[in-house]
PDB file of N, CA and C in Angstrom:
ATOM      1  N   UNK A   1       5.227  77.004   2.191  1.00  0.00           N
ATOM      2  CA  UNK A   1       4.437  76.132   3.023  1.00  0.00           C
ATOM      3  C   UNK A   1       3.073  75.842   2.391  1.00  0.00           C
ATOM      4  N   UNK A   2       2.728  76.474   1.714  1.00  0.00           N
ATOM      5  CA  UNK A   2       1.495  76.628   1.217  1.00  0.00           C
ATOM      6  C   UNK A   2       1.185  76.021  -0.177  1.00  0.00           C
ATOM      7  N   UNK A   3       2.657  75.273  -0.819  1.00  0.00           N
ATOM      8  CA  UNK A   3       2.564  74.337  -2.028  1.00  0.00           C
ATOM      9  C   UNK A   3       2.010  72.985  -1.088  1.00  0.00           C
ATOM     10  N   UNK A   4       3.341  73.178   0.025  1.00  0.00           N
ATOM     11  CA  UNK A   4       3.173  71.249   0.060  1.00  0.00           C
ATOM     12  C   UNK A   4       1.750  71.219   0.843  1.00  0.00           C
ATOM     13  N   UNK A   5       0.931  72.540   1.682  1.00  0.00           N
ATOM     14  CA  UNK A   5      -0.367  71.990   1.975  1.00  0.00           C
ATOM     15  C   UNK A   5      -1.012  71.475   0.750  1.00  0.00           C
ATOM     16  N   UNK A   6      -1.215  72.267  -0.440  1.00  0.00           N
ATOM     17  CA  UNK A   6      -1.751  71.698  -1.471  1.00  0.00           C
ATOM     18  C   UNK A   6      -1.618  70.430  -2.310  1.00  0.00           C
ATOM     19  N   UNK A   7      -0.111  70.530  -2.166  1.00  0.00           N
ATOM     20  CA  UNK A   7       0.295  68.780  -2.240  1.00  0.00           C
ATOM     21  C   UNK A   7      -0.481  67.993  -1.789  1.00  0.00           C
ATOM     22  N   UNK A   8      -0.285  68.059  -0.426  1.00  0.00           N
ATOM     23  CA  UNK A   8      -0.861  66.957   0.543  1.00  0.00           C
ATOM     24  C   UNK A   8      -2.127  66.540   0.557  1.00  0.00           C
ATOM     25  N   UNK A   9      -2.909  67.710  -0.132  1.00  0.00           N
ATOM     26  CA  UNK A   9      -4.597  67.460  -0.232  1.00  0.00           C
ATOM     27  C   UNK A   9      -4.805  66.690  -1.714  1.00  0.00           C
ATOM     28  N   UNK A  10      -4.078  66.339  -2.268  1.00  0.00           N
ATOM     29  CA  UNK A  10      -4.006  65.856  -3.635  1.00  0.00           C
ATOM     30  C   UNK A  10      -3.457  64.403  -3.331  1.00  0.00           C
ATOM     31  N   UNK A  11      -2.421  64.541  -2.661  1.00  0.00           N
ATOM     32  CA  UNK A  11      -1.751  62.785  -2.072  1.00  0.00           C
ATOM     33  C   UNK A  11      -3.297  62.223  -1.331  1.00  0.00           C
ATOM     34  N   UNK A  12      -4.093  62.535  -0.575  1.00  0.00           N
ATOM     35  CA  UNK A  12      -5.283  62.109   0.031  1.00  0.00           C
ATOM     36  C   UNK A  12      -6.541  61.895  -1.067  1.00  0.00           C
ATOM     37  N   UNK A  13      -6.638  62.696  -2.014  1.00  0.00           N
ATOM     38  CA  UNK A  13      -7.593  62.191  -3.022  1.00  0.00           C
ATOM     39  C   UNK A  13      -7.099  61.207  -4.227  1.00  0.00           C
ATOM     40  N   UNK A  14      -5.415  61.283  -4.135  1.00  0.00           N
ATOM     41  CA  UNK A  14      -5.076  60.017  -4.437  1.00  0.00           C
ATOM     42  C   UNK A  14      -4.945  58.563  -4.197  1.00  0.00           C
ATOM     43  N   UNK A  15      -4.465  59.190  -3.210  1.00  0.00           N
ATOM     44  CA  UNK A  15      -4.704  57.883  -2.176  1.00  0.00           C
ATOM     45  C   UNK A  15      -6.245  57.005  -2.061  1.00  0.00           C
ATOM     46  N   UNK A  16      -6.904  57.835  -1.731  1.00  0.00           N
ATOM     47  CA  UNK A  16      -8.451  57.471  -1.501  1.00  0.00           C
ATOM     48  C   UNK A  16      -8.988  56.904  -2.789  1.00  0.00           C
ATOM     49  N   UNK A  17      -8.790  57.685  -3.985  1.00  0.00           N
ATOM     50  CA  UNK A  17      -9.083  56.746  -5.768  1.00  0.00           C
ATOM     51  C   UNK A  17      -8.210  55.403  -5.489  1.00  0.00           C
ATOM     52  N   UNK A  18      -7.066  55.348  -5.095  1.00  0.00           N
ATOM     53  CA  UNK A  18      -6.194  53.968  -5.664  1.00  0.00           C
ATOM     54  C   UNK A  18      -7.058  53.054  -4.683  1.00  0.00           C
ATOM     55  N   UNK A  19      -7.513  53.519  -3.285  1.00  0.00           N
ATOM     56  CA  UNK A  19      -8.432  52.584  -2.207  1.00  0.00           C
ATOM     57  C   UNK A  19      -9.336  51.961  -3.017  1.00  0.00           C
ATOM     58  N   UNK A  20      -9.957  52.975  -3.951  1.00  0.00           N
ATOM     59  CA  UNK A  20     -11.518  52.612  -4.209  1.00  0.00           C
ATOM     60  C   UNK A  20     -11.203  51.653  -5.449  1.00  0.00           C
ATOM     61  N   UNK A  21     -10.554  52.018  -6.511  1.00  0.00           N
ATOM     62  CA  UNK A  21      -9.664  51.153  -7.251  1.00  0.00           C
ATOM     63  C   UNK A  21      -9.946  49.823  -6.936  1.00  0.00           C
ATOM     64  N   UNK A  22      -8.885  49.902  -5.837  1.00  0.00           N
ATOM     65  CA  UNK A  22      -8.784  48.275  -5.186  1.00  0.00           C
ATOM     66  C   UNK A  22      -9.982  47.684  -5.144  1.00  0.00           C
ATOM     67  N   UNK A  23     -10.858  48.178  -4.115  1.00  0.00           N
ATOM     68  CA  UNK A  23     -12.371  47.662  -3.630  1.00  0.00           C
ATOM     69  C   UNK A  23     -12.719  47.222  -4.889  1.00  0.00           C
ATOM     70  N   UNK A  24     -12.869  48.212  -5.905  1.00  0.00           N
ATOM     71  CA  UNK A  24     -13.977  47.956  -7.275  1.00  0.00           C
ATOM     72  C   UNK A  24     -13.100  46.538  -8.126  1.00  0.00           C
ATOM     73  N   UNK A  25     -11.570  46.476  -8.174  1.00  0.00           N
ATOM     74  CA  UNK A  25     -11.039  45.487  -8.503  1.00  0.00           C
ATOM     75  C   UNK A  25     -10.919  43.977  -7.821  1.00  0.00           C
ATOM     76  N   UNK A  26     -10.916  44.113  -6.202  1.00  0.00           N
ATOM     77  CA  UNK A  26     -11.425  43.187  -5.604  1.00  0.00           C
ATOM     78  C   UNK A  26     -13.201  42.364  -5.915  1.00  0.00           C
ATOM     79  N   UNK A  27     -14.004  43.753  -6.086  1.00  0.00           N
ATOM     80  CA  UNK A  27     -15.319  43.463  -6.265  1.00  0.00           C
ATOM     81  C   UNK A  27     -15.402  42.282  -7.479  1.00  0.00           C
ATOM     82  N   UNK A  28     -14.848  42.841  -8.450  1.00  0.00           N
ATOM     83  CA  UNK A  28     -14.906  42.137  -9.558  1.00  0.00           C
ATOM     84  C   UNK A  28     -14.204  40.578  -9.718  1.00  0.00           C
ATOM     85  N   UNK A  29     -13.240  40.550  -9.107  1.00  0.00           N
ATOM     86  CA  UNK A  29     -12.485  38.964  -8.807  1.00  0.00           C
ATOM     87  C   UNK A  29     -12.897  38.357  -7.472  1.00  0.00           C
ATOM     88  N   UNK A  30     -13.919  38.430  -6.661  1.00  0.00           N
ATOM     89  CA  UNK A  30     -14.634  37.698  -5.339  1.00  0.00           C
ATOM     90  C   UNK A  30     -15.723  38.237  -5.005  1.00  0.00           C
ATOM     91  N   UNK A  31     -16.719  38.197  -5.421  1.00  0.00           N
ATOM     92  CA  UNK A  31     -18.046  39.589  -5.689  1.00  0.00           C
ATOM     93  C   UNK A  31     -18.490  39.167  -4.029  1.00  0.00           C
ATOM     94  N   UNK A  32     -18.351  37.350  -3.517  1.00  0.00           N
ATOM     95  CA  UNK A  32     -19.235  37.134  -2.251  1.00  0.00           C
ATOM     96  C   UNK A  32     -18.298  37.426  -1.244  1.00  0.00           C
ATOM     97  N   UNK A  33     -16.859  37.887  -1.634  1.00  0.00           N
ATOM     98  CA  UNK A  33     -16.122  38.310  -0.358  1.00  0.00           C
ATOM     99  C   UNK A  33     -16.317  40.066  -0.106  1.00  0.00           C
ATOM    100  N   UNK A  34     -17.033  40.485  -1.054  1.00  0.00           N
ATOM    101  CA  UNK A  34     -17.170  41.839  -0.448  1.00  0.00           C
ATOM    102  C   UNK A  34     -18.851  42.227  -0.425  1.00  0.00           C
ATOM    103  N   UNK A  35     -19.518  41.119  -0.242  1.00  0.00           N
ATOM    104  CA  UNK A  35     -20.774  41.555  -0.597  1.00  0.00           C
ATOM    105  C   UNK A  35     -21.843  42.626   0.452  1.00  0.00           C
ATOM    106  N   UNK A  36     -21.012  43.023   1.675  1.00  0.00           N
ATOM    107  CA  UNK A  36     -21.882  43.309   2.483  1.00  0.00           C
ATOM    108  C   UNK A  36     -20.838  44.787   2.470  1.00  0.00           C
ATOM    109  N   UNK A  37     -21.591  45.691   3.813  1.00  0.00           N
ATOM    110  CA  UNK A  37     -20.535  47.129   3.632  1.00  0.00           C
ATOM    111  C   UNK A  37     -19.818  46.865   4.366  1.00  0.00           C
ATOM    112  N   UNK A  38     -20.488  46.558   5.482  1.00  0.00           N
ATOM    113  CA  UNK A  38     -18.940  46.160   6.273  1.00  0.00           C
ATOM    114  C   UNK A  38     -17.614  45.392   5.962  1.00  0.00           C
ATOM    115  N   UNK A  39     -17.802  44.080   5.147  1.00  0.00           N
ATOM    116  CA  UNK A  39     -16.810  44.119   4.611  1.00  0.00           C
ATOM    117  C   UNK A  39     -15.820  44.923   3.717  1.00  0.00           C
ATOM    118  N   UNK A  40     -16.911  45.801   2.873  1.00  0.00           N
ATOM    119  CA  UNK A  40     -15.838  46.900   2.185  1.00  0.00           C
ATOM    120  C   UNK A  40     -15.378  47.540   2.724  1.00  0.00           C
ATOM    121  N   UNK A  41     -16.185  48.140   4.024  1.00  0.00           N
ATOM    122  CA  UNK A  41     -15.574  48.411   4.996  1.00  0.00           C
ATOM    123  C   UNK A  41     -13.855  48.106   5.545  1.00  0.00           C
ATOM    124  N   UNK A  42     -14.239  47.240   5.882  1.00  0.00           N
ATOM    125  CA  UNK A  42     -13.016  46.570   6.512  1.00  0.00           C
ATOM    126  C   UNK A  42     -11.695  46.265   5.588  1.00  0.00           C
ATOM    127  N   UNK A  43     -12.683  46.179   4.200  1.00  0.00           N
ATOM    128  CA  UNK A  43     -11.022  46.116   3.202  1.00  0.00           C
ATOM    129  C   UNK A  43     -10.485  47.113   2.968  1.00  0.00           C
ATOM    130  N   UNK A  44     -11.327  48.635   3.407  1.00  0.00           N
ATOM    131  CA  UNK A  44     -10.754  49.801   2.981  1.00  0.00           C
ATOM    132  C   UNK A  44      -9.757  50.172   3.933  1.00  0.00           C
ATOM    133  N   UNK A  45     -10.397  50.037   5.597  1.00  0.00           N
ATOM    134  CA  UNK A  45      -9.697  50.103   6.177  1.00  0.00           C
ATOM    135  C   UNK A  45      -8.136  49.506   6.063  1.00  0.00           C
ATOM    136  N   UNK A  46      -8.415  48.548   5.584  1.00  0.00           N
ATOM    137  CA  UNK A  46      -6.892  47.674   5.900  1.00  0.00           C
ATOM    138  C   UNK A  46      -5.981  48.480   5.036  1.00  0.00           C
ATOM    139  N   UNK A  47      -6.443  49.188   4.194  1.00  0.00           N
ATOM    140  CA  UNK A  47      -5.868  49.550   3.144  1.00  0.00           C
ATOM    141  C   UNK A  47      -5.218  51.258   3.660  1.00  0.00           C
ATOM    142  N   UNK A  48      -5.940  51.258   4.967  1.00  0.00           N
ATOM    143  CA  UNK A  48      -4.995  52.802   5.372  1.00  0.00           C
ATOM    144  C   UNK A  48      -6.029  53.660   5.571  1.00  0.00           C
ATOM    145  N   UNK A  49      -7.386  53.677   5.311  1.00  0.00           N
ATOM    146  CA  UNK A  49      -8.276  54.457   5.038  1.00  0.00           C
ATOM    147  C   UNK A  49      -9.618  54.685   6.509  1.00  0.00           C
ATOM    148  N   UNK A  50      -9.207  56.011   6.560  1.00  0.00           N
ATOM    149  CA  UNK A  50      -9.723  56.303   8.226  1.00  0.00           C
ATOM    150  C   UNK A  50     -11.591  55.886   7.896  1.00  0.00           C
ATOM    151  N   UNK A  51     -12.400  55.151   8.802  1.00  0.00           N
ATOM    152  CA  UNK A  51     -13.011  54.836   8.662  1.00  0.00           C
ATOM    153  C   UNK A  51     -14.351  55.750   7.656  1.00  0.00           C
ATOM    154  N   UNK A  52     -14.387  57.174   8.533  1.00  0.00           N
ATOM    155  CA  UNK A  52     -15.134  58.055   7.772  1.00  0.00           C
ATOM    156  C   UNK A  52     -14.832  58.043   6.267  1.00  0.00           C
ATOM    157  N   UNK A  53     -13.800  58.041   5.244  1.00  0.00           N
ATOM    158  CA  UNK A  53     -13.471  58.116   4.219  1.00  0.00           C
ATOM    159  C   UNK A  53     -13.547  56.076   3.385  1.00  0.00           C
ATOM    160  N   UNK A  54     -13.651  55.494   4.664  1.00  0.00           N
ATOM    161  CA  UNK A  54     -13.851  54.258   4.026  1.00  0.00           C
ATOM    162  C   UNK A  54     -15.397  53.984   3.818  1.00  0.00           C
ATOM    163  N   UNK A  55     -16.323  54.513   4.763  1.00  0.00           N
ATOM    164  CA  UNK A  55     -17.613  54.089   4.620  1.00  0.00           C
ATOM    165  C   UNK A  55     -17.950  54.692   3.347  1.00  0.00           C
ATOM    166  N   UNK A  56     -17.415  56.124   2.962  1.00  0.00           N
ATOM    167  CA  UNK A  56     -17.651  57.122   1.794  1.00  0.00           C
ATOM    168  C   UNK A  56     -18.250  56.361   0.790  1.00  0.00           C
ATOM    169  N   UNK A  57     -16.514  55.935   0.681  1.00  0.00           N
ATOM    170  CA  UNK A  57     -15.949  54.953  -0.719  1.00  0.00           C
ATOM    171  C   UNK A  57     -16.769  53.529  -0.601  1.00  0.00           C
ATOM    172  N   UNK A  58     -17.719  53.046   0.216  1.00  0.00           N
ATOM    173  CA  UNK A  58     -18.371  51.936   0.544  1.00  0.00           C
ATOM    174  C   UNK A  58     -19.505  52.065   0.043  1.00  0.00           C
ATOM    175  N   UNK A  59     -19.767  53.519  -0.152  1.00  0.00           N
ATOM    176  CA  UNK A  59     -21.544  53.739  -0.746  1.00  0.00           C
ATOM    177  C   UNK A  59     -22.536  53.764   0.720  1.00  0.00           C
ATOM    178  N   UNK A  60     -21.750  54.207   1.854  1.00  0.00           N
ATOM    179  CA  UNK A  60     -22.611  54.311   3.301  1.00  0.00           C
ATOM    180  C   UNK A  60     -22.206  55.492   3.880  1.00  0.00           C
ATOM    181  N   UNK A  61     -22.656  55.856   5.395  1.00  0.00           N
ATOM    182  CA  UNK A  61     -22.138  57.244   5.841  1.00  0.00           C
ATOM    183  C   UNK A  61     -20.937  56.456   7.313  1.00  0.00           C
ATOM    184  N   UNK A  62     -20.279  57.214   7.933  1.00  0.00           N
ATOM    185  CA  UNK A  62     -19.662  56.547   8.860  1.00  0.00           C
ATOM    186  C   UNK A  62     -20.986  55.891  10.505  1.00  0.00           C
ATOM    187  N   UNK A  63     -21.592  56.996  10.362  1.00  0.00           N
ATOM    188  CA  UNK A  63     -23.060  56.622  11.229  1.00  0.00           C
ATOM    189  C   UNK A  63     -23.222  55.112  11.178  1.00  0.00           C
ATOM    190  N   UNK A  64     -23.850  55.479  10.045  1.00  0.00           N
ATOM    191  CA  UNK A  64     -24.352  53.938   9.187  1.00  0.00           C
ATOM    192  C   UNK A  64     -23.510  52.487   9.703  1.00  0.00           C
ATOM    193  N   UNK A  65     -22.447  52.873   9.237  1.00  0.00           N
ATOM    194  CA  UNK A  65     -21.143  52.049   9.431  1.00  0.00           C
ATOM    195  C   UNK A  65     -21.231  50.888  10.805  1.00  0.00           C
ATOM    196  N   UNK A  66     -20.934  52.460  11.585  1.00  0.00           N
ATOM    197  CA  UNK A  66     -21.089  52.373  13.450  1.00  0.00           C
ATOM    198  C   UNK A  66     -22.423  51.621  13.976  1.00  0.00           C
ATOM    199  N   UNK A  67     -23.799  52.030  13.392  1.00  0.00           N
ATOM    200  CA  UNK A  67     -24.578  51.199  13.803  1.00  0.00           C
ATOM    201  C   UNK A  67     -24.559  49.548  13.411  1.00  0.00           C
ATOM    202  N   UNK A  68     -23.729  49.240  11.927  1.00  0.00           N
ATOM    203  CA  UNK A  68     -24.293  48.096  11.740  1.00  0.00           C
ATOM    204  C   UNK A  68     -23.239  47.497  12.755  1.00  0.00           C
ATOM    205  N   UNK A  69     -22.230  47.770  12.747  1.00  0.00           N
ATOM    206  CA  UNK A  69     -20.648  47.039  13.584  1.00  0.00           C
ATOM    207  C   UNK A  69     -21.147  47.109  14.786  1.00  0.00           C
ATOM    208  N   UNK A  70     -22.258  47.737  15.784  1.00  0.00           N
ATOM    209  CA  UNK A  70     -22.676  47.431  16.920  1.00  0.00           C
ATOM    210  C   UNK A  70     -23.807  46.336  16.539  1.00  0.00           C
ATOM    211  N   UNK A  71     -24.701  46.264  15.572  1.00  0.00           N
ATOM    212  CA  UNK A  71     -25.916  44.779  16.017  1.00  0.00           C
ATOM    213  C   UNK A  71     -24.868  44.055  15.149  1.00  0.00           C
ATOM    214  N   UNK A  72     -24.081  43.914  14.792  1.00  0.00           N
ATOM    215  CA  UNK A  72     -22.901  42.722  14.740  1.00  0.00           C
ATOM    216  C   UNK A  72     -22.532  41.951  16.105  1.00  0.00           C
ATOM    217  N   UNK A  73     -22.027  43.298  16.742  1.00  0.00           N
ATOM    218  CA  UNK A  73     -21.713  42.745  18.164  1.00  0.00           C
ATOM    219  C   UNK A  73     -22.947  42.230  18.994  1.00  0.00           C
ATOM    220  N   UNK A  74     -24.315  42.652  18.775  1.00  0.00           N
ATOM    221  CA  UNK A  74     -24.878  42.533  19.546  1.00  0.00           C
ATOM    222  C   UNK A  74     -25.737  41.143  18.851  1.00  0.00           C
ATOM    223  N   UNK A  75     -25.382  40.431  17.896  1.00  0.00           N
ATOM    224  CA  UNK A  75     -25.564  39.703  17.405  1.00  0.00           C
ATOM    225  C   UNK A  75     -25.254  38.685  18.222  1.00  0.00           C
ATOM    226  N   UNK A  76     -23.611  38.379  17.934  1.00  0.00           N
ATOM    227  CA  UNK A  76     -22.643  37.809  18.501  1.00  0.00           C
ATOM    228  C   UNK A  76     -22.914  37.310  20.273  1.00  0.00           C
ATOM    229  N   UNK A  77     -23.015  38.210  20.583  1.00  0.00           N
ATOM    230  CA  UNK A  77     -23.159  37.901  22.077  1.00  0.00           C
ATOM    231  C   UNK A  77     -24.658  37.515  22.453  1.00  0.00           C
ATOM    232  N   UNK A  78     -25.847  37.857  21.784  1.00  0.00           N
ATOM    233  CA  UNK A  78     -26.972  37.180  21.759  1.00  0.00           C
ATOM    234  C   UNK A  78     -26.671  35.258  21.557  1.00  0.00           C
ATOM    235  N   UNK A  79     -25.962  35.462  20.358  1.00  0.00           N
ATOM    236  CA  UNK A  79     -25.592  34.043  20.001  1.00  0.00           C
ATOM    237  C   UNK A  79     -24.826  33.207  20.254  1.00  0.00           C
ATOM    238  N   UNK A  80     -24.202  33.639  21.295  1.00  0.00           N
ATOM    239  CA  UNK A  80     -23.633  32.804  22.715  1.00  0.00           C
ATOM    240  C   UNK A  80     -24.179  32.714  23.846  1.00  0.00           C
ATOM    241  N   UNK A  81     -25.156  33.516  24.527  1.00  0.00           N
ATOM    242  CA  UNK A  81     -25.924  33.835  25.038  1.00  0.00           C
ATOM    243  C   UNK A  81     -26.446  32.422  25.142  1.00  0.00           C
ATOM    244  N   UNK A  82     -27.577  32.034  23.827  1.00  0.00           N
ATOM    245  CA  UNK A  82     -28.393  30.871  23.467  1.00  0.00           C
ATOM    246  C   UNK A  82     -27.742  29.423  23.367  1.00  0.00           C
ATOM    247  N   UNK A  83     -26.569  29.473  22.837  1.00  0.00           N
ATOM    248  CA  UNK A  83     -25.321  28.546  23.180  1.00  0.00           C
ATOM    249  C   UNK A  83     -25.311  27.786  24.437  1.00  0.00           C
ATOM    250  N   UNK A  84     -25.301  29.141  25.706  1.00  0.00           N
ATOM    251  CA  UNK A  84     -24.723  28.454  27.191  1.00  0.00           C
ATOM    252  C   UNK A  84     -26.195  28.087  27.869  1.00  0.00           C
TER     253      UNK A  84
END
């Protein structure tokens, strides 16, 4: 039991390099589609990657993350707000 735990912690730091991979290979072929964190954000996520381990790989903390994705929202609804 105690190989495949060790396995499994090795499939997750694999996993997580091939994520970052991507990001840094995306970065390089659309630099203005990932220019902010949240978007790296969000591409990591898509990619399987639980948010805490995506902000990592983003160069932010998950905190960080959480605050900006709330004055996003609170953006948003300000700016409909002024709309009606």
């Amino acid at each position: 039991m105690a190989e495949l735990n060790g396995q499994s912690d090795w499939l997750a730091v694999i996993g997580k390099s091939l994520a970052y991979l991507c990001l840094s290979r995306a970065m390089d072929i659309e630099p203005s589609k990932y220019d902010s964190v949240l978007k790296k954000v969000a591409f990591l996520e898509g990619l399987g990657l639980p948010r805490d381990d995506a902000a990592q790989a983003a160069g932010s903390s998950a905190a960080s993350v959480a605050v900006l994705q709330r004055r996003k929202k609170t953006r948003k609804k300000n700016a409909a707000k002024k709309k009606a």
